[in-house]
C-alpha atoms as a PDB file:
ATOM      1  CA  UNK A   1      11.682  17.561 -11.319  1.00  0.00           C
ATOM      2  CA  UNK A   2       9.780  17.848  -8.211  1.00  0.00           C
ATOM      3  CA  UNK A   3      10.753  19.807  -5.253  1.00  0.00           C
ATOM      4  CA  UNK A   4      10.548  17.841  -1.690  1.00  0.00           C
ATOM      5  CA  UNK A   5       7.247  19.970  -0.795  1.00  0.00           C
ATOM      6  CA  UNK A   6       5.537  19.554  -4.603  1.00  0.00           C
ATOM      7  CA  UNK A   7       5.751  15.653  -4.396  1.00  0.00           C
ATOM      8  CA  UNK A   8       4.453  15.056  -0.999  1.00  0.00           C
ATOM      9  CA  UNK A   9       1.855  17.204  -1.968  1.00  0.00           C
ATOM     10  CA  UNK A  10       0.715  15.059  -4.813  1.00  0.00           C
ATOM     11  CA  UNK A  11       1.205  11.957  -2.962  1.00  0.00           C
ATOM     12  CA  UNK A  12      -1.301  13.496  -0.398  1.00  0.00           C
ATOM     13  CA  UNK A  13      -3.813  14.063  -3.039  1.00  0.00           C
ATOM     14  CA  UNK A  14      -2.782  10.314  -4.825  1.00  0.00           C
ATOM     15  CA  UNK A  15      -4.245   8.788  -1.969  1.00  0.00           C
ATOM     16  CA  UNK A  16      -6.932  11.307  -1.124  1.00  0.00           C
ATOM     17  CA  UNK A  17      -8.502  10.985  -4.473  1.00  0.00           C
ATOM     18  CA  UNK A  18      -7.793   7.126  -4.318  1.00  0.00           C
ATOM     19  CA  UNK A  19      -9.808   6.856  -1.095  1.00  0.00           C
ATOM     20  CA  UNK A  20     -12.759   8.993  -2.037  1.00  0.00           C
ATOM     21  CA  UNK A  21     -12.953   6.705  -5.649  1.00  0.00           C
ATOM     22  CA  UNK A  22     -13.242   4.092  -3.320  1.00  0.00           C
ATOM     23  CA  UNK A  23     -15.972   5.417  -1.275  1.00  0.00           C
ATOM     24  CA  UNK A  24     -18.064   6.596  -4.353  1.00  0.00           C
ATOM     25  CA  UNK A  25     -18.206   3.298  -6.304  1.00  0.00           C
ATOM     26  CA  UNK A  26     -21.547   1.248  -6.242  1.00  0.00           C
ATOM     27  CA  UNK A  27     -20.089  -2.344  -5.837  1.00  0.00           C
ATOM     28  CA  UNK A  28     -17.480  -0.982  -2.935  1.00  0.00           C
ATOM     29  CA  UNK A  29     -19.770   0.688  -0.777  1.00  0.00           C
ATOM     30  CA  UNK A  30     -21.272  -1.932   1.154  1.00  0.00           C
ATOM     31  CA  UNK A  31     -18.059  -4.052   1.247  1.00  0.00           C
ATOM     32  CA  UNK A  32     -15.979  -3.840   4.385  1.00  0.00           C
ATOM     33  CA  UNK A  33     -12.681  -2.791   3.466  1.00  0.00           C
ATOM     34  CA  UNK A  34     -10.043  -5.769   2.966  1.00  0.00           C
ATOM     35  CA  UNK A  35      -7.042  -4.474   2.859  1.00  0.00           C
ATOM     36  CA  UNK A  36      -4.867  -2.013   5.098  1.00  0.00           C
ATOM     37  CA  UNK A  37      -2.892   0.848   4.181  1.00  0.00           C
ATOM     38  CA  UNK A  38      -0.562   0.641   7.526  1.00  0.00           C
ATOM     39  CA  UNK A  39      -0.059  -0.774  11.192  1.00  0.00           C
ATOM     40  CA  UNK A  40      -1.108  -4.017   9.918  1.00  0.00           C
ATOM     41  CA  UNK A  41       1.184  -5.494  13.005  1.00  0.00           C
ATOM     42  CA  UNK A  42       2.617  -8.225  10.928  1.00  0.00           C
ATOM     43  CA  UNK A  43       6.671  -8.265  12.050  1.00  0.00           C
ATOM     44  CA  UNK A  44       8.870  -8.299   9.292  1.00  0.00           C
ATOM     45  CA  UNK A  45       6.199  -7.877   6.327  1.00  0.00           C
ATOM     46  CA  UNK A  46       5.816  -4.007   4.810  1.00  0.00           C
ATOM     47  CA  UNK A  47       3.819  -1.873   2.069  1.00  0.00           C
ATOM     48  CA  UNK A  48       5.342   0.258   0.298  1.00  0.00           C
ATOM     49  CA  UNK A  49       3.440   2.674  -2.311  1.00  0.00           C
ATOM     50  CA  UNK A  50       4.721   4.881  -4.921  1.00  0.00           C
ATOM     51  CA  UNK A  51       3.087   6.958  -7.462  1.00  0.00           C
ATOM     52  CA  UNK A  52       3.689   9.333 -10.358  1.00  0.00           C
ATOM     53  CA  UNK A  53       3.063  10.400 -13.789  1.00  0.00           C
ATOM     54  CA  UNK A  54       3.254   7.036 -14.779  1.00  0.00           C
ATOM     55  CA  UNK A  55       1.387   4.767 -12.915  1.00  0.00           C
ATOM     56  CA  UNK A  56       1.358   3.626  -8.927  1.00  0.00           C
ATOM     57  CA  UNK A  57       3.242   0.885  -7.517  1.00  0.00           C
ATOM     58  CA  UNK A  58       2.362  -1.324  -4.287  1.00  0.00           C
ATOM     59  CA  UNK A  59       5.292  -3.312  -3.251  1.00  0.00           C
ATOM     60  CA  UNK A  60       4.690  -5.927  -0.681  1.00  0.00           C
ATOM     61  CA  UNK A  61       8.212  -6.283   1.394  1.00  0.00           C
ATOM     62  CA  UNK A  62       9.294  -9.602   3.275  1.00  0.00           C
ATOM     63  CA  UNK A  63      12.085  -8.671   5.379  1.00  0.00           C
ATOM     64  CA  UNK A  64      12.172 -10.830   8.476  1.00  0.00           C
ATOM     65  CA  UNK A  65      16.130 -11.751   9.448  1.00  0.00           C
ATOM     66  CA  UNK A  66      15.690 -15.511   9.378  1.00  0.00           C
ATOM     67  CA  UNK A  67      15.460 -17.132   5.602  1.00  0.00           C
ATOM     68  CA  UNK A  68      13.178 -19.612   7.014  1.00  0.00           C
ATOM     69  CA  UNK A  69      10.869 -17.506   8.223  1.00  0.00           C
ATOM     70  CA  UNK A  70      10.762 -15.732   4.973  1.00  0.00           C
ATOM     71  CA  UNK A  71       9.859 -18.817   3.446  1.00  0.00           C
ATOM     72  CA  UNK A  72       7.330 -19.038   5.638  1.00  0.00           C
ATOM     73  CA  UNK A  73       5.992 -15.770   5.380  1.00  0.00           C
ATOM     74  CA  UNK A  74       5.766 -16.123   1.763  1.00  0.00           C
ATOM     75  CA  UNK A  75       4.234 -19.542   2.068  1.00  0.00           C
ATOM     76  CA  UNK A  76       1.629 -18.194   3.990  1.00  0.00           C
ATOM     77  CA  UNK A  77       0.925 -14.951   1.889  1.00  0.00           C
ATOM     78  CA  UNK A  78       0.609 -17.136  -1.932  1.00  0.00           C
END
C-alpha cells in the first residue's frame, strides 16, 4: 500500500506524463483541445479520475437534486 504522500505523488506524475503524451503526438498537435480536465461550470455534472497499477478510470458524475433534470442532463450528454 501507498502512503497519503506516495499516491498523490504518482497521480501528479499520471497526469503530467498524460499531458506531455498529448502534446508530443503528431495528429494532436494542431487540434484544439476538446475536452476539460476541471471548472467546466456545468452545475450538477462532475469528472472524476482515478489511476493506478491497473489502468485509469474517468467517471462522468450526474448529480443535480431534481430527477428530471438528470434526465435531462443525460439526454443532452448521449
Amino acid at each position: 500500500m501507498y502512503s497519503k504522500e506516495e499516491l498523490k505523488k504518482l497521480k501528479v506524475e499520471f497526469w503530467e506524463s498524460f499531458a506531455f503524451y498529448c502534446e508530443v503526438q503528431p495528429y494532436l498537435c494542431d487540434r484544439k483541445k476538446m475536452w476539460i480536465l476541471y471548472n467546466t461550470k456545468v452545475k450538477g455534472v462532475e469528472l472524476k479520475f482515478d489511476a493506478s497499477r491497473h489502468g485509469a478510470q474517468v467517471i462522468l458524475e450526474i448529480n443535480h437534486r431534481r430527477e428530471e433534470d438528470q434526465l435531462e442532463m443525460f439526454e443532452r450528454l448521449s
